[in-house]
N, C-alpha and C. Protein backbone atom coordinates (compact mmCIF):
# COMPACT_ATOMS: atom_id res chain seq x y z
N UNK A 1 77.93 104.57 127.87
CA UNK A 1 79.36 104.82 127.73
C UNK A 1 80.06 103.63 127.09
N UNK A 2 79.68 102.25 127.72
CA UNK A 2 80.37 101.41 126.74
C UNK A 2 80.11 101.14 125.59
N UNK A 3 78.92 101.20 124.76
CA UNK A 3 78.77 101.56 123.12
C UNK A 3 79.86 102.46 123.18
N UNK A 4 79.87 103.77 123.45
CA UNK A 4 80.68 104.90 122.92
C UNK A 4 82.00 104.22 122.79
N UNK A 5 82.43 103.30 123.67
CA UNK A 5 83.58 102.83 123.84
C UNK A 5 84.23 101.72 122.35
N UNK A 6 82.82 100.98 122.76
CA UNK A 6 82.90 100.26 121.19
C UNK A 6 83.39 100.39 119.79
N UNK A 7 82.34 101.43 120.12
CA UNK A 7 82.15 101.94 118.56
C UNK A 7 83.59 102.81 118.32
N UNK A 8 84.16 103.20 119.06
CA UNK A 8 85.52 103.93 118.93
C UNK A 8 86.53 102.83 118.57
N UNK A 9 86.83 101.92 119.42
CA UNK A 9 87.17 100.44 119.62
C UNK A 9 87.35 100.04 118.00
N UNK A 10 85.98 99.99 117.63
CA UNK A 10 86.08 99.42 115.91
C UNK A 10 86.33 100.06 115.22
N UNK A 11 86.19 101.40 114.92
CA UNK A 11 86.85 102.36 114.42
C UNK A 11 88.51 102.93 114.04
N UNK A 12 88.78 102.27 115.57
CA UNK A 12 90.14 102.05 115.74
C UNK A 12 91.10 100.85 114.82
N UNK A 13 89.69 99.77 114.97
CA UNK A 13 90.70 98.33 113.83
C UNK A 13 89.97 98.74 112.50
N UNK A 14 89.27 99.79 112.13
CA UNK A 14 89.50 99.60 110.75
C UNK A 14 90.61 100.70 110.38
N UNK A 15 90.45 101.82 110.82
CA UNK A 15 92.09 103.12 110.82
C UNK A 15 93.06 101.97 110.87
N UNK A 16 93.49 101.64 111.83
CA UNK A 16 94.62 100.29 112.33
C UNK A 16 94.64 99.27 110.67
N UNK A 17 94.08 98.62 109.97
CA UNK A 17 94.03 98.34 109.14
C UNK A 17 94.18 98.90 107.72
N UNK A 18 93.54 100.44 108.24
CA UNK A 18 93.91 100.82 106.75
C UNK A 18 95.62 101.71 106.95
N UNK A 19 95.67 101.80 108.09
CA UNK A 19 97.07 102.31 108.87
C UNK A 19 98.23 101.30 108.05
N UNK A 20 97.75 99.69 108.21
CA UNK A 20 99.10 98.72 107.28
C UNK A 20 99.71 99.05 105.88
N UNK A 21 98.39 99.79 105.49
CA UNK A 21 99.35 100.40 104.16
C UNK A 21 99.46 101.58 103.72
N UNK A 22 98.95 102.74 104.92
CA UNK A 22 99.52 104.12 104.61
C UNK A 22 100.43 104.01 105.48
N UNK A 23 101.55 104.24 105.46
CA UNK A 23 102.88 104.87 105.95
C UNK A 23 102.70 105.74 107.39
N UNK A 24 101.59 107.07 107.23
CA UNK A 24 101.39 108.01 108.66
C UNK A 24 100.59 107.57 109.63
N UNK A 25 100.11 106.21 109.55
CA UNK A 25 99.22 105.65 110.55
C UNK A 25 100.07 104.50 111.15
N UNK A 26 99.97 104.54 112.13
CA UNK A 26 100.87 103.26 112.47
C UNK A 26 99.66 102.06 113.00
N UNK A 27 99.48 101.43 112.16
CA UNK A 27 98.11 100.46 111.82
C UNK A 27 98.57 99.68 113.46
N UNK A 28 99.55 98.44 113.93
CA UNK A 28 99.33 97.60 115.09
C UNK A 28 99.00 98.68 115.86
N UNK A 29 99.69 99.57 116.38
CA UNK A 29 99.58 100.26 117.63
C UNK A 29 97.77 101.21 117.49
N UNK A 30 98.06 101.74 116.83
CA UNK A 30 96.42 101.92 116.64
C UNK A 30 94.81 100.87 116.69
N UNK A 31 95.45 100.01 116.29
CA UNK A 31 94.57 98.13 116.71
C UNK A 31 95.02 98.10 118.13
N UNK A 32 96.11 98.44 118.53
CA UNK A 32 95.83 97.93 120.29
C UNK A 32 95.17 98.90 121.29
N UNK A 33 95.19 100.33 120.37
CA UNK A 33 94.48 101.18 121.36
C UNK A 33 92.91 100.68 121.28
N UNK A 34 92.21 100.03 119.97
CA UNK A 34 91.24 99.30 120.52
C UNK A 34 91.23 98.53 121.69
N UNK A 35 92.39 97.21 121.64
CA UNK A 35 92.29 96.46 122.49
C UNK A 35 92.16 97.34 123.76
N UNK A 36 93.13 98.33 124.25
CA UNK A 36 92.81 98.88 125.60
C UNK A 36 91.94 99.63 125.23
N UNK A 37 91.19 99.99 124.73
CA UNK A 37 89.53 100.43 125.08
C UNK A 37 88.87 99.51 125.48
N UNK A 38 88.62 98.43 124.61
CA UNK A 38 87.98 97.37 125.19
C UNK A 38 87.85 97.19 126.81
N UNK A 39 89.34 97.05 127.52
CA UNK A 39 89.35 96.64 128.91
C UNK A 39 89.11 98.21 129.52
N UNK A 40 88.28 98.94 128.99
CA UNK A 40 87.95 100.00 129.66
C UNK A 40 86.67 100.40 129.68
N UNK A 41 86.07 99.10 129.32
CA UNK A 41 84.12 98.67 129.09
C UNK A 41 84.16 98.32 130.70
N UNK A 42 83.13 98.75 130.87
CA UNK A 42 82.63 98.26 132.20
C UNK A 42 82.04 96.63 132.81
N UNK A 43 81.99 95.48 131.37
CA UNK A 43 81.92 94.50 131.14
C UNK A 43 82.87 93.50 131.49
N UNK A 44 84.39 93.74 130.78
CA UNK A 44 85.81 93.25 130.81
C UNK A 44 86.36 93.66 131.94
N UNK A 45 87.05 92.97 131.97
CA UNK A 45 88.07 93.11 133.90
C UNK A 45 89.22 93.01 133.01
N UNK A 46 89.97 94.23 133.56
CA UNK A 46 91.99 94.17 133.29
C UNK A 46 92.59 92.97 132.94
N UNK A 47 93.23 93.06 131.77
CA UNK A 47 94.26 91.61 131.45
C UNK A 47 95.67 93.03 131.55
N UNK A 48 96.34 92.67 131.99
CA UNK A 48 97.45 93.77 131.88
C UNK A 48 98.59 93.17 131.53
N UNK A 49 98.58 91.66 131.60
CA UNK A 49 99.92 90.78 131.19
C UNK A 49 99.30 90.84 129.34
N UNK A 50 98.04 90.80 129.57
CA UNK A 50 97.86 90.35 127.53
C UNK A 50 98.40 91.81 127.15
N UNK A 51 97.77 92.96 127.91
CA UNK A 51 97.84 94.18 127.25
C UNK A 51 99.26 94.77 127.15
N UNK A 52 100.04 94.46 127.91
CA UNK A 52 101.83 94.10 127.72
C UNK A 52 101.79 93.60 126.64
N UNK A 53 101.67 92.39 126.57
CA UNK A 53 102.46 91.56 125.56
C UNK A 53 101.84 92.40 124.09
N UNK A 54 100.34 92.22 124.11
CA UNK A 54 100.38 93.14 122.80
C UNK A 54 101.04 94.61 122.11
N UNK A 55 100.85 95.12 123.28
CA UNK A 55 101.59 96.35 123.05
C UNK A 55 103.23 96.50 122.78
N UNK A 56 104.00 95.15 123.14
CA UNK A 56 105.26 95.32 122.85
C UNK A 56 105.32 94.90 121.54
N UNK A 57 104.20 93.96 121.11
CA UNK A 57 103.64 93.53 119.29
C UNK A 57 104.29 94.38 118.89
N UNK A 58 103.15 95.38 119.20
CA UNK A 58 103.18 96.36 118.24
C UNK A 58 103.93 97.17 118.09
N UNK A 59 104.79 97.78 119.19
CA UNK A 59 106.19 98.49 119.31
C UNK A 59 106.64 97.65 118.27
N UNK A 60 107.38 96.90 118.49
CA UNK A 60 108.13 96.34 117.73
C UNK A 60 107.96 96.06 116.22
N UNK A 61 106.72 95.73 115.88
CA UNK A 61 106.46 95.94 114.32
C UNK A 61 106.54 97.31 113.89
N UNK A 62 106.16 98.37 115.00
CA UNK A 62 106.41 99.85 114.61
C UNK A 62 107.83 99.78 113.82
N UNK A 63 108.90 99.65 115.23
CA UNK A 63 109.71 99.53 114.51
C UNK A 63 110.43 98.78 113.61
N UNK A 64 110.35 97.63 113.46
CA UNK A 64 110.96 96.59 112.42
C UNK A 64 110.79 97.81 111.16
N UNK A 65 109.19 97.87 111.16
CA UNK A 65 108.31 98.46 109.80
C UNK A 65 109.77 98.95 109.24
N UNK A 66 110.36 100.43 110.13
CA UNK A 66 110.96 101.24 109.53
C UNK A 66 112.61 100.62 108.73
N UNK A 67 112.93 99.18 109.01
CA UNK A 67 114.29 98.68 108.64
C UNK A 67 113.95 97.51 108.11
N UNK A 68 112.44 97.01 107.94
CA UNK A 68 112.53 96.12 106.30
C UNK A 68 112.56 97.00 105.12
N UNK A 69 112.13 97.71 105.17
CA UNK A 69 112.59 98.23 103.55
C UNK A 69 113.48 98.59 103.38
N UNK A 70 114.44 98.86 104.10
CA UNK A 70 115.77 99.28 104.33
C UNK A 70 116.50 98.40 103.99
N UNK A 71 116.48 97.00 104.57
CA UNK A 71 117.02 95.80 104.47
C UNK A 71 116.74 94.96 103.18
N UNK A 72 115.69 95.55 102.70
CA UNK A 72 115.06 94.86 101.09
C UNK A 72 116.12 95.77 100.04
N UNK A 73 116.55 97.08 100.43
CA UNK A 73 116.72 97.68 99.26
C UNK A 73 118.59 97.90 99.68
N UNK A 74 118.93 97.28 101.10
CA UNK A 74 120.36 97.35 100.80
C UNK A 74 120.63 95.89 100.14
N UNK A 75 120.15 95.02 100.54
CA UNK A 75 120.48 93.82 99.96
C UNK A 75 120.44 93.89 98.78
N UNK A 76 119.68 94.52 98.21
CA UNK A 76 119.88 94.56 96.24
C UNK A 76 120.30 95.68 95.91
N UNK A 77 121.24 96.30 96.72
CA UNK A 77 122.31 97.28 95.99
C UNK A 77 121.60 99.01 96.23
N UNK A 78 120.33 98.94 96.89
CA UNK A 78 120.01 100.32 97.33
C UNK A 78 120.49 101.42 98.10
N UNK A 79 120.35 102.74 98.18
CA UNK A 79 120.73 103.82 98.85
C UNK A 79 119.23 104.60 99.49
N UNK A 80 120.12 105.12 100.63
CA UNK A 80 119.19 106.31 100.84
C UNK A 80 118.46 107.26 100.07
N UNK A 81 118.79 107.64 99.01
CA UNK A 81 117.95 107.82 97.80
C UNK A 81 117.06 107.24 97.32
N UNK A 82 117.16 106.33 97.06
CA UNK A 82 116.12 104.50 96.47
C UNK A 82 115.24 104.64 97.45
N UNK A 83 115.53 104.85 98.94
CA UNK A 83 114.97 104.51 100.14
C UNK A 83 113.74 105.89 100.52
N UNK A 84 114.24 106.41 99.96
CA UNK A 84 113.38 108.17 100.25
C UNK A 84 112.44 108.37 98.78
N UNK A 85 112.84 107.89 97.78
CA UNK A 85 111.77 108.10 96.68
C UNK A 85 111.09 106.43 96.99
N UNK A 86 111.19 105.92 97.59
CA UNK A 86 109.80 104.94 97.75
C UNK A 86 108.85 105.39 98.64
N UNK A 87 109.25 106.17 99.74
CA UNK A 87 108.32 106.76 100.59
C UNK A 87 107.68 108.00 99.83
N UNK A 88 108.21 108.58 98.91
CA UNK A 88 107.33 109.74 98.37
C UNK A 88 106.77 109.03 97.16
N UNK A 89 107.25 108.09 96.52
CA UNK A 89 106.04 106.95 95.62
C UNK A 89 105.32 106.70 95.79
N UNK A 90 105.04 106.07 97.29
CA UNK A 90 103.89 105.45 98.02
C UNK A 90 102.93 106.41 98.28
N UNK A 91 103.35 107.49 98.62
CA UNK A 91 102.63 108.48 99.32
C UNK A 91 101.59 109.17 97.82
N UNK A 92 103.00 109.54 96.64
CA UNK A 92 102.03 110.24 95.74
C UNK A 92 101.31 109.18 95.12
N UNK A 93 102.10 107.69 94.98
CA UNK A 93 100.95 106.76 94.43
C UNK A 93 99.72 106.50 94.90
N UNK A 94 99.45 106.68 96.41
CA UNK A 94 98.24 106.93 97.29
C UNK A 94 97.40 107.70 96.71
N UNK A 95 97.51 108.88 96.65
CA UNK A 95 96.82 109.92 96.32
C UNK A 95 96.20 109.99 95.23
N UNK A 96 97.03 109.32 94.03
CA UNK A 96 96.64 109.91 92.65
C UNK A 96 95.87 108.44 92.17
N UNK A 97 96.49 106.90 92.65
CA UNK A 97 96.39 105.90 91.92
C UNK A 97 95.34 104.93 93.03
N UNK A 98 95.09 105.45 94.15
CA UNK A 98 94.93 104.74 95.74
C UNK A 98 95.67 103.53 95.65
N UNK A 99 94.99 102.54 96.30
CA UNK A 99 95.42 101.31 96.37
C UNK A 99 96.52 100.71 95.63
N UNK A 100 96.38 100.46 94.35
CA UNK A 100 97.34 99.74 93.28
C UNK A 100 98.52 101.03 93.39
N UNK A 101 98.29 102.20 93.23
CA UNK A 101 99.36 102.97 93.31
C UNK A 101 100.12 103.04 94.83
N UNK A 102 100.11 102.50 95.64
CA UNK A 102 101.09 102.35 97.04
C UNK A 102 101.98 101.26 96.28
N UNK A 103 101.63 100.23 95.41
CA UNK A 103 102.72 99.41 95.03
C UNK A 103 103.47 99.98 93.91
N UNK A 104 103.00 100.28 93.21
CA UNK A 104 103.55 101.12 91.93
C UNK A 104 104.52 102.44 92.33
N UNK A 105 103.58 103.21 93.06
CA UNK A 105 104.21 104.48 93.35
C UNK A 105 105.56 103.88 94.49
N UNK A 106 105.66 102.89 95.28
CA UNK A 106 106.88 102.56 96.10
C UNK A 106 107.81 101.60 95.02
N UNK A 107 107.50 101.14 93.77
CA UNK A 107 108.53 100.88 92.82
C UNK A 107 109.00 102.13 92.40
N UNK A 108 108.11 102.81 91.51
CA UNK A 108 108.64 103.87 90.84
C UNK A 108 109.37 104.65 91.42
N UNK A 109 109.18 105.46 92.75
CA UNK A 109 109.70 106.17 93.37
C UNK A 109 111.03 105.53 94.14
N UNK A 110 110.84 104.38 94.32
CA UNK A 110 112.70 104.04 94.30
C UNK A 110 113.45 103.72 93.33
N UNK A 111 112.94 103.24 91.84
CA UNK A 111 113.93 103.09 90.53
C UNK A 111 113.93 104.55 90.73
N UNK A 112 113.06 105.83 90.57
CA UNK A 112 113.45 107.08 90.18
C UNK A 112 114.61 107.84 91.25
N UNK A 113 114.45 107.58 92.73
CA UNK A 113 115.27 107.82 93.46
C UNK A 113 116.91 107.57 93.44
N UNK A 114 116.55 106.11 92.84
CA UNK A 114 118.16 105.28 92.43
C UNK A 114 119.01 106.15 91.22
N UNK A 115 118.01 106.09 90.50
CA UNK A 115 118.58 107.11 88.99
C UNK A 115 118.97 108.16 89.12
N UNK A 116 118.29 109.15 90.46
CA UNK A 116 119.11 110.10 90.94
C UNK A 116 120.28 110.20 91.44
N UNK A 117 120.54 109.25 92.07
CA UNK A 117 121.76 108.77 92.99
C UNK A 117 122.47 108.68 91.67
N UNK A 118 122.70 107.76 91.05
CA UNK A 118 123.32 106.97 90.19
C UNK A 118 122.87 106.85 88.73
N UNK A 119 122.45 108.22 87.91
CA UNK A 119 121.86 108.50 86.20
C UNK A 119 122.26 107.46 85.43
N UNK A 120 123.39 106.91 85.67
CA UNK A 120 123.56 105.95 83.87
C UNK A 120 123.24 104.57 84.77
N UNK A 121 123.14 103.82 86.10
CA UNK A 121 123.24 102.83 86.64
C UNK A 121 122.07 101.89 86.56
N UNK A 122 121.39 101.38 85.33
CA UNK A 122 119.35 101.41 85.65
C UNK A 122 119.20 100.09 86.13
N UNK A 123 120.43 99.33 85.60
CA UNK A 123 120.33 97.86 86.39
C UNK A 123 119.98 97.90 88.07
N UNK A 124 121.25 98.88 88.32
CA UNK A 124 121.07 98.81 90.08
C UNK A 124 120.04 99.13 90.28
N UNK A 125 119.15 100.53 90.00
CA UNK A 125 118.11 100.95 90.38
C UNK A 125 116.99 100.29 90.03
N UNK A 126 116.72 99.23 89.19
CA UNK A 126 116.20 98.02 88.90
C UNK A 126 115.82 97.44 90.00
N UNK A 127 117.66 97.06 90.45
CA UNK A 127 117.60 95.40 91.77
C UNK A 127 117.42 96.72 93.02
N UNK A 128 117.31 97.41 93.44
CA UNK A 128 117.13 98.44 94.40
C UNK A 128 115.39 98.53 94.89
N UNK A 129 115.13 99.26 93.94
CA UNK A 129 113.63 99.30 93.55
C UNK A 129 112.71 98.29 94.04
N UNK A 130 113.39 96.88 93.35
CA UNK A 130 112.69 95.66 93.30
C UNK A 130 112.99 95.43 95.05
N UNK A 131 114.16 96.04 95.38
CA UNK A 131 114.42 95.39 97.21
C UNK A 131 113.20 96.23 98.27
N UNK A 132 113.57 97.30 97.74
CA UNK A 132 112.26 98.31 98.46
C UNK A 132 110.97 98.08 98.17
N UNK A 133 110.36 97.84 96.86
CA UNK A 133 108.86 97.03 96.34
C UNK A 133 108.75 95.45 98.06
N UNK A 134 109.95 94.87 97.99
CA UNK A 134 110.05 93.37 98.55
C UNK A 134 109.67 93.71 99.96
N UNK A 135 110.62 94.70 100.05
CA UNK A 135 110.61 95.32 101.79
C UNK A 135 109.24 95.75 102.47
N UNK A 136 109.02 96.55 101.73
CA UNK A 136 107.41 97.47 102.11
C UNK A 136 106.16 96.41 102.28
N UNK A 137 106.26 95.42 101.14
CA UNK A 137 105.31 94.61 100.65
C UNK A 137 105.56 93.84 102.00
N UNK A 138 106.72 93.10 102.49
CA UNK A 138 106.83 92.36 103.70
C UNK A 138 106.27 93.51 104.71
N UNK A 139 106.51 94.90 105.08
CA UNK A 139 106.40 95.15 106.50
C UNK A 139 105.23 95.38 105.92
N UNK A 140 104.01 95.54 105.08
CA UNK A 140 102.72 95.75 104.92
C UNK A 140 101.96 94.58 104.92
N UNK A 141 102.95 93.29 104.55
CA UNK A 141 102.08 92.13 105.48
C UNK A 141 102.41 91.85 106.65
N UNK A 142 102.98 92.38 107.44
CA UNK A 142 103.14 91.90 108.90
C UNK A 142 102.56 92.57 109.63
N UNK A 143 102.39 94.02 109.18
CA UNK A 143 101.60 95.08 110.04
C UNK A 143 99.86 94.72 109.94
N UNK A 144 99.88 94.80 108.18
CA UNK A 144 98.41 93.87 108.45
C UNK A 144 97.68 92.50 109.16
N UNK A 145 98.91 91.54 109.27
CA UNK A 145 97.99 90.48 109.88
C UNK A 145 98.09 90.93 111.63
N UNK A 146 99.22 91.58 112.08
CA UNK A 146 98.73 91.52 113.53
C UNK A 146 97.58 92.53 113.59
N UNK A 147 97.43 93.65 112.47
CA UNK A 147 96.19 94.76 113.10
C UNK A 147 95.20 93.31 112.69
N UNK A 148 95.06 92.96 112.19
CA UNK A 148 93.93 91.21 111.92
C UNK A 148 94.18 90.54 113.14
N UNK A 149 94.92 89.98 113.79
CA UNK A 149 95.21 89.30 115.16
C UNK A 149 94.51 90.67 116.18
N UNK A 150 95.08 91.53 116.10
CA UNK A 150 94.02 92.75 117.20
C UNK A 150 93.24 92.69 117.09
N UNK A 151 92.42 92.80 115.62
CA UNK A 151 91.02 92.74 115.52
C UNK A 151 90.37 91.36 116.30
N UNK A 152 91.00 90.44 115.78
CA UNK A 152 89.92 89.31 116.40
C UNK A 152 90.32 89.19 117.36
N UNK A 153 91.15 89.95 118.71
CA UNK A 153 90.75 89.47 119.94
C UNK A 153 90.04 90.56 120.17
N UNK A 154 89.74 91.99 119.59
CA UNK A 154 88.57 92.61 120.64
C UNK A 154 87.62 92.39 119.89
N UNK A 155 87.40 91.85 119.01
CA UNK A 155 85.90 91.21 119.01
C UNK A 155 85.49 89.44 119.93
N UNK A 156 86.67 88.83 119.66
CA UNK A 156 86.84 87.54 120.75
C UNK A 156 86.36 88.23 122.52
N UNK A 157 86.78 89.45 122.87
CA UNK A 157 86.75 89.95 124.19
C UNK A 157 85.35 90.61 123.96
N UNK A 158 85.29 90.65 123.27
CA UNK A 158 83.64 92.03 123.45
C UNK A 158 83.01 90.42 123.09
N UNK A 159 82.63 89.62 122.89
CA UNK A 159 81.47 88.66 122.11
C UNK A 159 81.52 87.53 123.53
N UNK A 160 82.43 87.53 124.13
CA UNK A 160 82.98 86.81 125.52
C UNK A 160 83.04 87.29 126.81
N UNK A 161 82.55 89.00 126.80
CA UNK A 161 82.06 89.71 127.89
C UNK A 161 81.46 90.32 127.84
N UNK A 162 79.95 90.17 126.93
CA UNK A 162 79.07 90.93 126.69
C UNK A 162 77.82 90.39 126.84
């Protein structure tokens, strides 16, 4: 049972990792449901103060996630428009371009969003674009290094109670 546990465990920080830069995975919180697998090996004894503290991590980057890009693309003159064609950029840049297209497709899809809002305005949707590219790019490095901080404590906990 505790292999089974494991192996779910790691499974969990690589989803959790690839979770930092798809949008429908919520990469920390998915890295901590490793961590509480881990303390559910028959090896490890309960930390319930660590498993708090991580878990409010990750709440909280959940949510930040959703109001840096928000905050990238009001500061340079963005709208809810700008803000909604970067999430369908990212998403179709995923699909069609993988990787390089989550950055591309979350530019494009907020200059194209902006231009909707605002047809003759291309400067704004320019500095808009560029705030939402800034935004995403920040909450996709913050989500990635803590699912990286998750990872290396349940391998630190499995290599230290095994």
């Amino acid at each position: 049972m505790d292999l089974a546990l494991i192996i779910i465990g790691v499974l969990l920080i690589i989803i959790g990792l690839i979770g930092s830069f798809v949008p429908v995975i919520p990469g920390p919180i998915t890295a901590w449901l490793a961590l509480l697998i881990i303390y559910q090996t028959s090896f490890v004894s309960s930390d319930f103060t660590f498993l708090a503290i991580t878990l409010s991590i990750s709440i909280g980057v959940f949510i930040l996630d959703y109001f840096i890009p928000i905050i990238g693309a009001k500061k340079l003159g963005g709208t809810k428009s700008g803000i909604i064609g970067a999430t369908v950029g990212l998403v179709v840049g995923l699909i069609f371009l993988g990787p390089l297209g989550v950055f591309m497709g979350t530019f494009l899809g907020a200059f194209i969003g902006e231009l909707i809002q605002a047809p003759n305005d291309k400067r704004t949707a320019l500095r808009a674009a560029s705030g939402s590219l800034i935004g995403f790019l920040t909450g996709v490095f913050l989500k990635f290094s803590i699912t990286l901080i998750f990872g290396y404590y349940f391998f630190k906990i499995l290599l230290e109670n095994h």
